[in-house]
C-alpha atoms as a PDB file:
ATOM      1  CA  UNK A   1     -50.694  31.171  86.702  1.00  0.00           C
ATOM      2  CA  UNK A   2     -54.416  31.375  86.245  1.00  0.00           C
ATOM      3  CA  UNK A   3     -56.093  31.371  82.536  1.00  0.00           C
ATOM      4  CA  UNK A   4     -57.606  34.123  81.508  1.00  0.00           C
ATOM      5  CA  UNK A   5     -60.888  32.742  82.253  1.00  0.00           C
ATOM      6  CA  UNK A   6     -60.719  32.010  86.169  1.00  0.00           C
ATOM      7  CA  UNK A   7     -58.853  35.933  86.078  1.00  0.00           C
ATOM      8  CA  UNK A   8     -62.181  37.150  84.401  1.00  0.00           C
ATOM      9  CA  UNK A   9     -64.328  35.159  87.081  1.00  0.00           C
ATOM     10  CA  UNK A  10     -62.178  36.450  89.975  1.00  0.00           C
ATOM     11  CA  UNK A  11     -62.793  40.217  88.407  1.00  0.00           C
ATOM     12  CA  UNK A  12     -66.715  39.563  88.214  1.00  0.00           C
ATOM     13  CA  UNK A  13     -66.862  38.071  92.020  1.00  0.00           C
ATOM     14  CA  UNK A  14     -64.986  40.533  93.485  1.00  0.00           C
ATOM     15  CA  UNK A  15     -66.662  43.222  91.729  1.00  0.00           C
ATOM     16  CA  UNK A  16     -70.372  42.054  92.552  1.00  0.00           C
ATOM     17  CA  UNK A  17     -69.263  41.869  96.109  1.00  0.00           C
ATOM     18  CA  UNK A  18     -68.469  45.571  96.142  1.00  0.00           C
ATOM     19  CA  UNK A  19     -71.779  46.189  94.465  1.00  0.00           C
ATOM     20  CA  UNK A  20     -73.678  43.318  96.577  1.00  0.00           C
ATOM     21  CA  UNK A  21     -72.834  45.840  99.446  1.00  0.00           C
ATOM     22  CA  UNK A  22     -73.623  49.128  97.963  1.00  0.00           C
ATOM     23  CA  UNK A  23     -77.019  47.603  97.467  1.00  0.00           C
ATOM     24  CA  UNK A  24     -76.935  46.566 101.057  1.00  0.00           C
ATOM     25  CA  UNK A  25     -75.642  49.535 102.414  1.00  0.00           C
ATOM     26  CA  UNK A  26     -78.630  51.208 100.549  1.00  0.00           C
ATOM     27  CA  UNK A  27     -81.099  49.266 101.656  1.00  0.00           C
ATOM     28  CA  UNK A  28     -80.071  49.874 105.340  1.00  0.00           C
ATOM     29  CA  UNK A  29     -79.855  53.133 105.019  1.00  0.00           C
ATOM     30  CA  UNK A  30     -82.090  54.142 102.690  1.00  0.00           C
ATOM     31  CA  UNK A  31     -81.221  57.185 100.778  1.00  0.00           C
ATOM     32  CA  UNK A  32     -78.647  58.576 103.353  1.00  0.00           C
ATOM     33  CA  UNK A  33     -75.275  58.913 101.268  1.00  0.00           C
ATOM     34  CA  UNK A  34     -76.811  57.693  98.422  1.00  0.00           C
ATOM     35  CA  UNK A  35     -74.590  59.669  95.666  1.00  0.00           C
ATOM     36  CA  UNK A  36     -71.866  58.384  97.110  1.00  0.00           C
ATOM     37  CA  UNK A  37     -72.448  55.085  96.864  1.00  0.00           C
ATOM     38  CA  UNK A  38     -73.993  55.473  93.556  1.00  0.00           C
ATOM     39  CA  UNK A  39     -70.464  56.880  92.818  1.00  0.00           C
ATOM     40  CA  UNK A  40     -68.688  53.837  94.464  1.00  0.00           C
ATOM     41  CA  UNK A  41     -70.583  51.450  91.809  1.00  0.00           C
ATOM     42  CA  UNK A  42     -69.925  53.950  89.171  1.00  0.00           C
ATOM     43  CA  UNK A  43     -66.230  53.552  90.032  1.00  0.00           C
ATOM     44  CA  UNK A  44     -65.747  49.951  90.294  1.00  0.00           C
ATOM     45  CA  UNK A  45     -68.002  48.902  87.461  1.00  0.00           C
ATOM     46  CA  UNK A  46     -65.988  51.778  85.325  1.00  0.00           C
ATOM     47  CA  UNK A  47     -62.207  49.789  86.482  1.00  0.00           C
ATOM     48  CA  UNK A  48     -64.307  46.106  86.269  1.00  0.00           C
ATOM     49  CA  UNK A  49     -64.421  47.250  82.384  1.00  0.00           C
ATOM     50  CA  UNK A  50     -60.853  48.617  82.542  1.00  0.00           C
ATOM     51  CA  UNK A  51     -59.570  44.815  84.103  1.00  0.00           C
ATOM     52  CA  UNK A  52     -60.790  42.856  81.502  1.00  0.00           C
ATOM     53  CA  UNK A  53     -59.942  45.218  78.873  1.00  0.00           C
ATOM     54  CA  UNK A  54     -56.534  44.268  80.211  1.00  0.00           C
ATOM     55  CA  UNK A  55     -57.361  40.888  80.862  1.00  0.00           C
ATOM     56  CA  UNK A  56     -58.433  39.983  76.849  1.00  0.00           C
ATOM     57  CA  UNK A  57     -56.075  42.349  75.719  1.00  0.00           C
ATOM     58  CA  UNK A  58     -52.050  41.740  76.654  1.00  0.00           C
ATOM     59  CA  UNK A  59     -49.296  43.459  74.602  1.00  0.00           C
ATOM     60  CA  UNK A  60     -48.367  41.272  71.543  1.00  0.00           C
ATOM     61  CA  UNK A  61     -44.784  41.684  72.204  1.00  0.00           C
ATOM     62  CA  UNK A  62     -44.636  40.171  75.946  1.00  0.00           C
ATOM     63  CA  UNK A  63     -42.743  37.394  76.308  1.00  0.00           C
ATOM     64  CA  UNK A  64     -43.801  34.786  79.230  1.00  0.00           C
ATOM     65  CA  UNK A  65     -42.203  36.578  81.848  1.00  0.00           C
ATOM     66  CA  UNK A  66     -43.652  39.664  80.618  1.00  0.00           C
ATOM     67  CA  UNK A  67     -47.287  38.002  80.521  1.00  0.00           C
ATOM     68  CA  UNK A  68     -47.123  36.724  83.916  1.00  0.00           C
ATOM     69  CA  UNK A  69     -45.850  39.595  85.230  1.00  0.00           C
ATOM     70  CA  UNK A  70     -48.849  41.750  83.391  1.00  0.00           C
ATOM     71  CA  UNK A  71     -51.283  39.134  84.695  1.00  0.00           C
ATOM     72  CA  UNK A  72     -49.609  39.928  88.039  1.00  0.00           C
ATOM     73  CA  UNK A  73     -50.597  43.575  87.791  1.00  0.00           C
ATOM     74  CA  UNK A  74     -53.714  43.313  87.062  1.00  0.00           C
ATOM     75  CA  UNK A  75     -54.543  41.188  90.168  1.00  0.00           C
ATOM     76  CA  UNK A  76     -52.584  43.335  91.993  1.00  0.00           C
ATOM     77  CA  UNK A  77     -55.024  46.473  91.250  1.00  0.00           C
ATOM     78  CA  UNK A  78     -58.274  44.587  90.767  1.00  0.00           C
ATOM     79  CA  UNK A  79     -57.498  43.921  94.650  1.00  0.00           C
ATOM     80  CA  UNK A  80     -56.300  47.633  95.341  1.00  0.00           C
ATOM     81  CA  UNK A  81     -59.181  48.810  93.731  1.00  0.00           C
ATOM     82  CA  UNK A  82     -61.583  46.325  95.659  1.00  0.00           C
ATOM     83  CA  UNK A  83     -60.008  47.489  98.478  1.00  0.00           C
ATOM     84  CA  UNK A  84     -60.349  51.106  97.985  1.00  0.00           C
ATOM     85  CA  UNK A  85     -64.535  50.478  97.267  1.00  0.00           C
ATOM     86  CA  UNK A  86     -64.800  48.923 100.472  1.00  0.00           C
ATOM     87  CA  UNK A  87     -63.031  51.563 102.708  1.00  0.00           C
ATOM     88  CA  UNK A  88     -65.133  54.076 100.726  1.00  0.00           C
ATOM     89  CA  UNK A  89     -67.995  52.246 101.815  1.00  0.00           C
ATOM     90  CA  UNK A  90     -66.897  51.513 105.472  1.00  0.00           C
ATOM     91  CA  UNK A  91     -66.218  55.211 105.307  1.00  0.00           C
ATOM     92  CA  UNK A  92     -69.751  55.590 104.510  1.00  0.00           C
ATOM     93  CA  UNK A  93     -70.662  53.437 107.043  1.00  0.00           C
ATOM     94  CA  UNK A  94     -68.931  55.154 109.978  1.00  0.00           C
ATOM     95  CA  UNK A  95     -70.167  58.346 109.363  1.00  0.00           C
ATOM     96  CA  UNK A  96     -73.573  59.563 111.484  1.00  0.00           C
END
């Protein structure tokens, strides 16, 4: 299992990527769509806060199990939520 730390570091990257390419998207497009993707950064800065909220803050009464398994989780929707920002933005992408 990762420490907290390198969990942390993985929520920043993946986060500025999403927002790397809202920036990029803007910049391409100038200000077609741009509420939308203003709302895409909104969103994924709003759930970056949420993660390591999470992260720093595990339930006192996990055991290890219960720790890895809530360390688990939270990778598991940090990538569902990267995931989502990107298809929002593809989304954005495809339209004409």
């Amino acid at each position: 299992m990762a420490n907290k730390r390198e969990i942390k570091k993985d929520v920043d990257y993946l986060v500025g990527e999403v927002i790397s390419d809202c920036y990029t998207y803007l910049m391409i497009h100038g200000e077609k769509n741009r509420d939308n993707v203003i709302g895409i950064i909104g969103s994924i800065v709003e759930k970056r806060n949420n993660f390591i909220s999470r992260v720093n803050n595990p339930d006192k009464s996990f055991d290890s199990k219960q720790i890895k398994s809530h360390y688990k989780a939270i990778n598991a929707d940090l990538l569902a939520a990267v995931d989502d920002s990107f298809s929002k933005l593809s989304n954005l992408s495809a339209k004409k």
